[in-house]
N, C-alpha and C. Protein backbone atom coordinates (compact mmCIF):
# COMPACT_ATOMS: atom_id res chain seq x y z
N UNK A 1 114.74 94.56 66.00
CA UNK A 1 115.17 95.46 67.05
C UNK A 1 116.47 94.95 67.67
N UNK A 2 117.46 95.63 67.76
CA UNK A 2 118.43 95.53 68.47
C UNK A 2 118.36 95.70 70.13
N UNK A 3 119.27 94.52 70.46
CA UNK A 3 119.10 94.12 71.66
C UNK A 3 120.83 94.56 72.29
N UNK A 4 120.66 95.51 73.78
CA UNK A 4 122.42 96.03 73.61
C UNK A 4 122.31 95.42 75.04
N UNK A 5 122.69 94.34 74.86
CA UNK A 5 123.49 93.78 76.51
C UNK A 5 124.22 94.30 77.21
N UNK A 6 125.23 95.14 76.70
CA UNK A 6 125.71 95.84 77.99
C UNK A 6 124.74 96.96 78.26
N UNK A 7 124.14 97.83 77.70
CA UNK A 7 123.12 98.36 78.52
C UNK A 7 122.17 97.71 78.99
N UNK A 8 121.77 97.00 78.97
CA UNK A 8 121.17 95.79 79.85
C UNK A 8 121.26 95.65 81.14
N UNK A 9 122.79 95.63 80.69
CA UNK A 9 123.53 94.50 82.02
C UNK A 9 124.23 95.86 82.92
N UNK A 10 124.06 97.10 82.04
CA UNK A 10 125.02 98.32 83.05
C UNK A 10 123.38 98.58 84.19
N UNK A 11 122.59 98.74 83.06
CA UNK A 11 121.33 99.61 83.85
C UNK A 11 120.51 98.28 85.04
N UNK A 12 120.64 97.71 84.69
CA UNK A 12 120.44 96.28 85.51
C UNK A 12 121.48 96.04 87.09
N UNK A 13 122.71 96.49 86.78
CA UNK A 13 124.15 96.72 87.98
C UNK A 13 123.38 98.26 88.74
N UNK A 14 123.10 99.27 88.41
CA UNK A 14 122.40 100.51 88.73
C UNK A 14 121.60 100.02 89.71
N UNK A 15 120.59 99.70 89.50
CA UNK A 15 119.34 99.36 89.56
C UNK A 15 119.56 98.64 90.96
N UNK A 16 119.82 97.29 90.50
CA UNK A 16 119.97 96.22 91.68
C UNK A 16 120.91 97.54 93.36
N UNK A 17 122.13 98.07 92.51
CA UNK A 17 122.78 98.99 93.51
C UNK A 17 122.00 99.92 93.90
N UNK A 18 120.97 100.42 93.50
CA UNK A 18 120.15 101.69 94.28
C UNK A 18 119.10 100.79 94.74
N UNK A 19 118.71 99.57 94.53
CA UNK A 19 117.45 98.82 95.29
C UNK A 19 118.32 98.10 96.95
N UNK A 20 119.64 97.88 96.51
CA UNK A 20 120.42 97.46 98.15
C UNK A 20 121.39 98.62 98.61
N UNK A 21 121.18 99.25 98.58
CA UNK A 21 121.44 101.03 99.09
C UNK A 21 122.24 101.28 99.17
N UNK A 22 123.18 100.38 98.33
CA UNK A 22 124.77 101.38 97.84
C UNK A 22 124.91 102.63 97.16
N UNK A 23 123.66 102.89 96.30
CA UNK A 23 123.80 103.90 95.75
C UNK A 23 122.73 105.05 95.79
N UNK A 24 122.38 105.86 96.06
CA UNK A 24 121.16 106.82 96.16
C UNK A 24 120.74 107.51 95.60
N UNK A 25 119.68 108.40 95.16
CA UNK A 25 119.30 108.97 94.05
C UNK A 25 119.84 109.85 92.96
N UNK A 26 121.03 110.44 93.34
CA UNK A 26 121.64 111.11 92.32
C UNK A 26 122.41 110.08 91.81
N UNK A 27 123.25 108.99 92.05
CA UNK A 27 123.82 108.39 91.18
C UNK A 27 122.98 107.63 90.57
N UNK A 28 122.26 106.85 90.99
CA UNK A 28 121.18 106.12 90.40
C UNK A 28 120.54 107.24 89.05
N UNK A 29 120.27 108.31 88.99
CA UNK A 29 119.58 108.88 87.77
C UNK A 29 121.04 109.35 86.74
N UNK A 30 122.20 109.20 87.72
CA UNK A 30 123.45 109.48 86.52
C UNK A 30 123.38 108.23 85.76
N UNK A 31 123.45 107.22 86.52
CA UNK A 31 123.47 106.07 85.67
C UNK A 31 122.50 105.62 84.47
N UNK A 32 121.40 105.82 84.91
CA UNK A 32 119.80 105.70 84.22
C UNK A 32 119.55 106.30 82.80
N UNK A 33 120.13 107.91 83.82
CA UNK A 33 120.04 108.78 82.69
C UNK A 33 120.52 108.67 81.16
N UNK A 34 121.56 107.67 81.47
CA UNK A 34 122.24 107.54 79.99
C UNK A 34 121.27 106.86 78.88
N UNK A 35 120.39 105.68 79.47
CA UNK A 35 119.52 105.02 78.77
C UNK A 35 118.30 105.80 78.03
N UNK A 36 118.04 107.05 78.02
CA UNK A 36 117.39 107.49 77.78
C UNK A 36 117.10 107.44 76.60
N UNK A 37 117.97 107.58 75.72
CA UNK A 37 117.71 107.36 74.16
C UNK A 37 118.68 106.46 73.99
N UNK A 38 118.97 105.00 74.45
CA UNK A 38 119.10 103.52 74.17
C UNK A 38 118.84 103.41 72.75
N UNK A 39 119.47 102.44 72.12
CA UNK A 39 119.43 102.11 71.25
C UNK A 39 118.75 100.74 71.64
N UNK A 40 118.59 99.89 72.30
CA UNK A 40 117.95 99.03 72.89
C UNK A 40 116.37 99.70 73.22
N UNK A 41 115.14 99.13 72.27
CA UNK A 41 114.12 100.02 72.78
C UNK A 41 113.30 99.42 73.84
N UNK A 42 113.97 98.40 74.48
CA UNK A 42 113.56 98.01 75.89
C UNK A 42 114.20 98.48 77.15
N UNK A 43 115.43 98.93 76.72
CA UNK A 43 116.00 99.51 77.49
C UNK A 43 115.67 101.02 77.74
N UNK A 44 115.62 101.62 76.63
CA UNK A 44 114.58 102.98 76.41
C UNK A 44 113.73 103.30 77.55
N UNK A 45 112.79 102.44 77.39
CA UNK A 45 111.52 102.52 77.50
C UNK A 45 111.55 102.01 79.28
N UNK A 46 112.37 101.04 79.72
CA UNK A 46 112.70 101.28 80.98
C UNK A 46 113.27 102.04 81.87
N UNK A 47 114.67 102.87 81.12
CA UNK A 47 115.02 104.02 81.43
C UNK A 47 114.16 104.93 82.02
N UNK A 48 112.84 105.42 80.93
CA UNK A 48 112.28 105.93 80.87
C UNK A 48 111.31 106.19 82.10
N UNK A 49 111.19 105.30 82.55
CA UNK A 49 110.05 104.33 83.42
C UNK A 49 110.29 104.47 84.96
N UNK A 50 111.60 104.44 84.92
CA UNK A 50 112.70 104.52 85.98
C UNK A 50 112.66 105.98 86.50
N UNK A 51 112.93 106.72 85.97
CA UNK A 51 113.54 108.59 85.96
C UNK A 51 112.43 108.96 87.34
N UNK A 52 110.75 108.26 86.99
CA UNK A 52 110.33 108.82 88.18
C UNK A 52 110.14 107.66 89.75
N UNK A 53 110.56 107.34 89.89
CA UNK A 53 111.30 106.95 91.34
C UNK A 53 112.01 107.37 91.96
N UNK A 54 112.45 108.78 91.51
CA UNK A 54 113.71 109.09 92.41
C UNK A 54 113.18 110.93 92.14
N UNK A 55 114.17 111.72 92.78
CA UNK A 55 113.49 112.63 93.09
C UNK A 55 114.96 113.43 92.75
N UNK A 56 114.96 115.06 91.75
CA UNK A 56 115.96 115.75 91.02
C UNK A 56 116.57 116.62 92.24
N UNK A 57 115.53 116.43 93.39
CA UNK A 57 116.09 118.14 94.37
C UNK A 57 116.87 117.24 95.49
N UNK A 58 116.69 116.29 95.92
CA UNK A 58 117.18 115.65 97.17
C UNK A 58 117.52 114.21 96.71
N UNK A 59 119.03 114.04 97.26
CA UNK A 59 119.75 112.67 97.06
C UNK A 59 119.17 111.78 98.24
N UNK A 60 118.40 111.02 98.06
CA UNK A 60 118.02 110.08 99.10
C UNK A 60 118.47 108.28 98.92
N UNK A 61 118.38 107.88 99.47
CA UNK A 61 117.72 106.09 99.41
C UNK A 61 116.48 105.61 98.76
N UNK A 62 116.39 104.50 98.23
CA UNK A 62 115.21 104.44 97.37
C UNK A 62 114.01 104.51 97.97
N UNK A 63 112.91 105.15 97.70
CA UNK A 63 111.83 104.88 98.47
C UNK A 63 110.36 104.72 98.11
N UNK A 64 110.09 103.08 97.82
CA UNK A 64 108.89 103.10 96.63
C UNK A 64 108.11 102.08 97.57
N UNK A 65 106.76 101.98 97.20
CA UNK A 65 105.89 101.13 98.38
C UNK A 65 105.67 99.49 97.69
N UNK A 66 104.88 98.60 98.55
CA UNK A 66 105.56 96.91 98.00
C UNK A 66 105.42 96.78 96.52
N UNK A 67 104.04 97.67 95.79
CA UNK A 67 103.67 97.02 94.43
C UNK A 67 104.91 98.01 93.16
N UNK A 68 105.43 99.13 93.82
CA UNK A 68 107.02 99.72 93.00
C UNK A 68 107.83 98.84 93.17
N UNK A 69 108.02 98.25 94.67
CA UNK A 69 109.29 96.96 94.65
C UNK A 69 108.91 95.78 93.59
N UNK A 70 108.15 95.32 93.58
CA UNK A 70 107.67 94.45 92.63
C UNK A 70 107.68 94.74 91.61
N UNK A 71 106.88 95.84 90.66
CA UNK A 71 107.71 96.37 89.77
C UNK A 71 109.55 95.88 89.07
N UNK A 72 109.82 96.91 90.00
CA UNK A 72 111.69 96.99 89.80
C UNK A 72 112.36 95.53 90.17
N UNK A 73 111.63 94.29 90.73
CA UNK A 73 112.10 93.13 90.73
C UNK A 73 112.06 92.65 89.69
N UNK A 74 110.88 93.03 88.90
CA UNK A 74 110.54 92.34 87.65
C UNK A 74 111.66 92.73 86.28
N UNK A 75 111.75 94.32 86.79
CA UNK A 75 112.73 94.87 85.49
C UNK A 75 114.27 94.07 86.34
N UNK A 76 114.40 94.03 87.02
CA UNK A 76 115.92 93.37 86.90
C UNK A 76 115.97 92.14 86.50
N UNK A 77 115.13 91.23 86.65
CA UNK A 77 115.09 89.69 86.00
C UNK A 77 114.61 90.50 84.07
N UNK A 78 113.74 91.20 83.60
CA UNK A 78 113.53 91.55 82.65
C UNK A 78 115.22 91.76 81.71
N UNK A 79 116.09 92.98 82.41
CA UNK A 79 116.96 93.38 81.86
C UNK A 79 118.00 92.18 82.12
N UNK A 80 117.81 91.19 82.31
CA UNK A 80 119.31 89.87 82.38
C UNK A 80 118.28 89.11 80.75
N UNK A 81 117.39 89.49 80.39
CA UNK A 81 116.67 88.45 79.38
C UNK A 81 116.85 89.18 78.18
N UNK A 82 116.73 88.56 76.93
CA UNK A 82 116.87 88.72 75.83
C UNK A 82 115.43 89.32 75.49
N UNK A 83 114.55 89.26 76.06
CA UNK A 83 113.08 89.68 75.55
C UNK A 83 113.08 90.90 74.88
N UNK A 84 112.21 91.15 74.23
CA UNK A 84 111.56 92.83 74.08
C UNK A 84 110.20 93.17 74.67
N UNK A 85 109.97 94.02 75.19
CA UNK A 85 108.51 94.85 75.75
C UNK A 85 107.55 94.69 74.66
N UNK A 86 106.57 94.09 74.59
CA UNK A 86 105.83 94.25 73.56
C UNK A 86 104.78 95.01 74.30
N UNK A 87 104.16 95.27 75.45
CA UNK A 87 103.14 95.53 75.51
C UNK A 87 102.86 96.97 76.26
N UNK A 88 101.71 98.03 76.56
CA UNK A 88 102.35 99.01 77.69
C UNK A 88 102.21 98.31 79.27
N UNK A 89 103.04 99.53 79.77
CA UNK A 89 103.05 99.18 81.03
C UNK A 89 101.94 98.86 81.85
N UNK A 90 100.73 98.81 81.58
CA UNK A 90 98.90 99.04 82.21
C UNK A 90 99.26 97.46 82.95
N UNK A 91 100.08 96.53 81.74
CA UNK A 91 99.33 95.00 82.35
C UNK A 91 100.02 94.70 83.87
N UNK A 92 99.49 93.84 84.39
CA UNK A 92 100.74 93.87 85.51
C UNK A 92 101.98 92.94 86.03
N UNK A 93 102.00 92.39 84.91
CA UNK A 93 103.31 91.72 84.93
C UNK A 93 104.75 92.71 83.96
N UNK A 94 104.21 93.88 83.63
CA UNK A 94 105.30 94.40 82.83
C UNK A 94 106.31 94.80 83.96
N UNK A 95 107.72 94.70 83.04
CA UNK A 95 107.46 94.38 81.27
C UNK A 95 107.62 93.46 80.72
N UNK A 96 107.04 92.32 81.42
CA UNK A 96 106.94 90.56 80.75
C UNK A 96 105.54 90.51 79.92
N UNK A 97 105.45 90.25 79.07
CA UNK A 97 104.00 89.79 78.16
C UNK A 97 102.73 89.36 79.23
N UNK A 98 103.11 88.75 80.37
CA UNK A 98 102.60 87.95 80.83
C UNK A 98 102.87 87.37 81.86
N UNK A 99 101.98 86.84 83.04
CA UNK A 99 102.49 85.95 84.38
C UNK A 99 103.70 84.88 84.18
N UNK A 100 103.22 84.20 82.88
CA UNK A 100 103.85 82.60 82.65
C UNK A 100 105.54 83.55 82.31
N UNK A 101 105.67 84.41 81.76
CA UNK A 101 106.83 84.85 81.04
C UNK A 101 107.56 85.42 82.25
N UNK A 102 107.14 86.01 83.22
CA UNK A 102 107.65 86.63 84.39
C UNK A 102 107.94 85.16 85.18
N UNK A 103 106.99 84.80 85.51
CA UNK A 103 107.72 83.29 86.41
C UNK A 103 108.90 82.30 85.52
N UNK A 104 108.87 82.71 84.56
CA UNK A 104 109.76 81.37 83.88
C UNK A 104 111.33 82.22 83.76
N UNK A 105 111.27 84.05 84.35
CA UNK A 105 112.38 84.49 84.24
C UNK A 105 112.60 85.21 85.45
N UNK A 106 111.61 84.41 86.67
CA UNK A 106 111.92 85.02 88.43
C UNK A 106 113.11 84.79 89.15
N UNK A 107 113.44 83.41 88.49
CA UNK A 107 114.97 83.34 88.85
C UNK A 107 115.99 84.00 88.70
N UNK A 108 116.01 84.89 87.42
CA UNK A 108 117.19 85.89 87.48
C UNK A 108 117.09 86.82 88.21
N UNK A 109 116.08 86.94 89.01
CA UNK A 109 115.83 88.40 89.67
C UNK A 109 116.63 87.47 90.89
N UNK A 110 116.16 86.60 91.25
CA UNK A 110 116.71 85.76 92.76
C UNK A 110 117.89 86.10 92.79
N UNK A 111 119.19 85.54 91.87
CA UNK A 111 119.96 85.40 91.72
C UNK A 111 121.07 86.44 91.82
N UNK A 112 120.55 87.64 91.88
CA UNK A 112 121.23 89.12 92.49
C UNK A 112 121.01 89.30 94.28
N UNK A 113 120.25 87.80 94.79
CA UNK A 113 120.35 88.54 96.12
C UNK A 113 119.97 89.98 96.77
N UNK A 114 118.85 90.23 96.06
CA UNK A 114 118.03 91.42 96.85
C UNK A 114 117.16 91.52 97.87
N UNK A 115 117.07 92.12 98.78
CA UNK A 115 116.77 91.74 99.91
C UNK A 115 115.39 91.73 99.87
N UNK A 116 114.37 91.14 100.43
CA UNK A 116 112.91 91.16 100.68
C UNK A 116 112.66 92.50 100.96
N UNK A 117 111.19 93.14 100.51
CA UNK A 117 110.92 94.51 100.59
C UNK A 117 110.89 94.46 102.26
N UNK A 118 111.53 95.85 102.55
CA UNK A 118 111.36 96.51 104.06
C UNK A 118 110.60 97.76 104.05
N UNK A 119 109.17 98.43 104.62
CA UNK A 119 109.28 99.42 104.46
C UNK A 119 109.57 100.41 105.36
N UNK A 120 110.69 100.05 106.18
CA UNK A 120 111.22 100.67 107.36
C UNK A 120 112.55 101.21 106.58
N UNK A 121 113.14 100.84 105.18
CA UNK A 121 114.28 101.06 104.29
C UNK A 121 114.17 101.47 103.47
N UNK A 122 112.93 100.23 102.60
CA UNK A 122 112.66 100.98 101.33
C UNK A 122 111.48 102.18 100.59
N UNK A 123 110.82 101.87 101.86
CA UNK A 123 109.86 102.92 101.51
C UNK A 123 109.68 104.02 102.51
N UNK A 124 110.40 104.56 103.18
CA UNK A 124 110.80 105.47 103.63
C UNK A 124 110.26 106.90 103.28
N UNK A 125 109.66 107.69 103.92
CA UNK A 125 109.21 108.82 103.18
C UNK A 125 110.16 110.26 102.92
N UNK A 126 110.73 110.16 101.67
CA UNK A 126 112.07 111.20 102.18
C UNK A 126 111.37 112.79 101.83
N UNK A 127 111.71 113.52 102.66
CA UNK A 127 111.77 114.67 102.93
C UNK A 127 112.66 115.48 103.15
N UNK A 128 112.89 116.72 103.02
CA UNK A 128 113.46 117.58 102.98
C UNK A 128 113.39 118.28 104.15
N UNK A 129 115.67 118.22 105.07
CA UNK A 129 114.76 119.20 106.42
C UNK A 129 114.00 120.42 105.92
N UNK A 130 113.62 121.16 104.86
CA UNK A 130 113.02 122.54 105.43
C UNK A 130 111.04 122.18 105.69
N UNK A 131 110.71 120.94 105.07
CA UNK A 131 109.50 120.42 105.28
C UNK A 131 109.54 119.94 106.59
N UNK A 132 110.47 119.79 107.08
CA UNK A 132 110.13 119.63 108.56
C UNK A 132 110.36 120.51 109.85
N UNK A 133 110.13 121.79 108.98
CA UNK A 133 110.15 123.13 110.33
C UNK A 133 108.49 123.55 110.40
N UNK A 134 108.53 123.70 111.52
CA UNK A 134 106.72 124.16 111.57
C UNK A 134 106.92 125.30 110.93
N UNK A 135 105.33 125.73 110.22
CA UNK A 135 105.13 126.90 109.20
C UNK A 135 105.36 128.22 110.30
N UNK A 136 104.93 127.98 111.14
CA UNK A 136 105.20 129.27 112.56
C UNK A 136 106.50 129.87 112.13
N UNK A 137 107.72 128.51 112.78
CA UNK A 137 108.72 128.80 112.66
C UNK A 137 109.71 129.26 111.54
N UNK A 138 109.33 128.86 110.33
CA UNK A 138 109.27 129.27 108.78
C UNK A 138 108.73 130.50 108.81
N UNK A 139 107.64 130.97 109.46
CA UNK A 139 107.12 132.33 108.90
C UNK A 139 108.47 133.40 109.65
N UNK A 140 108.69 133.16 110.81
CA UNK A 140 109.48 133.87 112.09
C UNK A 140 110.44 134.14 111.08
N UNK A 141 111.10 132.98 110.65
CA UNK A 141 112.87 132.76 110.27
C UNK A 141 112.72 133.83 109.06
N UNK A 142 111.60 134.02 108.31
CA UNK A 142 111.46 134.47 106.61
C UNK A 142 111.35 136.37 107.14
N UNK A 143 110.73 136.25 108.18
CA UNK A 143 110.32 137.77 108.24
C UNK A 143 111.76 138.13 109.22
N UNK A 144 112.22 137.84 109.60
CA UNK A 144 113.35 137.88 110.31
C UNK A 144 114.20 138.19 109.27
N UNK A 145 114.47 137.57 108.43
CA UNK A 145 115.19 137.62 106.83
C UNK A 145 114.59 139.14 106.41
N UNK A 146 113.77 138.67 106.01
CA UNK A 146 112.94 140.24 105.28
C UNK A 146 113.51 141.26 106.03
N UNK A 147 113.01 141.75 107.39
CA UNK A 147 113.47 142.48 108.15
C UNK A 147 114.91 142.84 108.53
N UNK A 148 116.20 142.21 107.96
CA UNK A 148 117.39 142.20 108.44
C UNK A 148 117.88 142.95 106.45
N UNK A 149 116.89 142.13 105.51
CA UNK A 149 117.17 142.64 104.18
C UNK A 149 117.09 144.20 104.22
N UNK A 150 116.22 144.38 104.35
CA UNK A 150 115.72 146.00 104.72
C UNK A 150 116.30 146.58 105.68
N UNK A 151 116.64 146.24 106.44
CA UNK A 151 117.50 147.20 107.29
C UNK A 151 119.39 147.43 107.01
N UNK A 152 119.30 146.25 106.51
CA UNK A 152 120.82 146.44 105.28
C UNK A 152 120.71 147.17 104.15
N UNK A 153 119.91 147.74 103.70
CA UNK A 153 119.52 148.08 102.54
C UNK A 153 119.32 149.69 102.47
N UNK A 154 118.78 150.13 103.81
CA UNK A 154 118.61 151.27 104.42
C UNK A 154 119.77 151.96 104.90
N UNK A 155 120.53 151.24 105.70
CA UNK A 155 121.85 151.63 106.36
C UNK A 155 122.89 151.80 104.95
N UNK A 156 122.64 151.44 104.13
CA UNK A 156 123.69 151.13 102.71
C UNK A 156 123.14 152.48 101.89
């Protein structure tokens, strides 16, 4: 299996940038997105893995709870290593084989300076203003609409 370091090392720069909030969900899935069919099938398969953390309708900040941060700590020390994924994602050190294989490559994750999980930052619950109008006021605004459609429609 071919191993492609710069996608590695691009989707790894992504990553680390949408986990310290330079970058937010639409660029983060421009970037990602490219890995999708990697020629690297660790990179693939993380790509892959990635796509749902972030959300297609609203550009937000990242927002995943402590055991997703942990996760995505692991794939950034993962993507600085030469390894391949051998196993699925179920175990819980992926995508390291194993505890011993994740601790003996925790240091590269250190070494990007990412900040300790916050969930006042990172796990944030993003929403959409129209989820935050009461349904009352949603019903008012819609029949108000309706009612202004139809009466343009009539006069025309």
């Amino acid at each position: 299996m071919a191993i492609d370091r710069k996608a590695r090392t691009d989707l790894r720069n992504a990553l680390v940038s949408y986990m310290t909030g330079e970058i937010r969900t639409f660029a983060f899935d421009d970037q990602n997105s490219v890995y999708f069919k990697a020629t690297d099938v660790s990179v693939q398969e993380i790509s892959r893995s990635l796509w749902y953390i972030h959300d297609d309708l609203i550009d937000h900040p990242i927002s995943v709870n402590t055991c997703g941060w942990a996760v995505l700590r692991r794939i950034v020390a993962f993507l600085a290593t030469d390894l391949e994924i051998e196993e699925t994602p179920k175990q819980s050190s992926w995508p390291f084989r194993d505890e011993k294989e994740w601790h003996a490559s925790e240091r590269l994750v250190n070494e990007t300076n990412l900040p300790e999980y916050d969930p006042t930052i990172h796990g944030r619950q993003v929403q959409p203003w129209w989820n935050r109008i009461p349904s009352s006021v949603g019903f008012a605004v819609l029949a108000g609409l309706v009612v202004a459609v139809m009466v343009a429609l009539v006069v025309l």
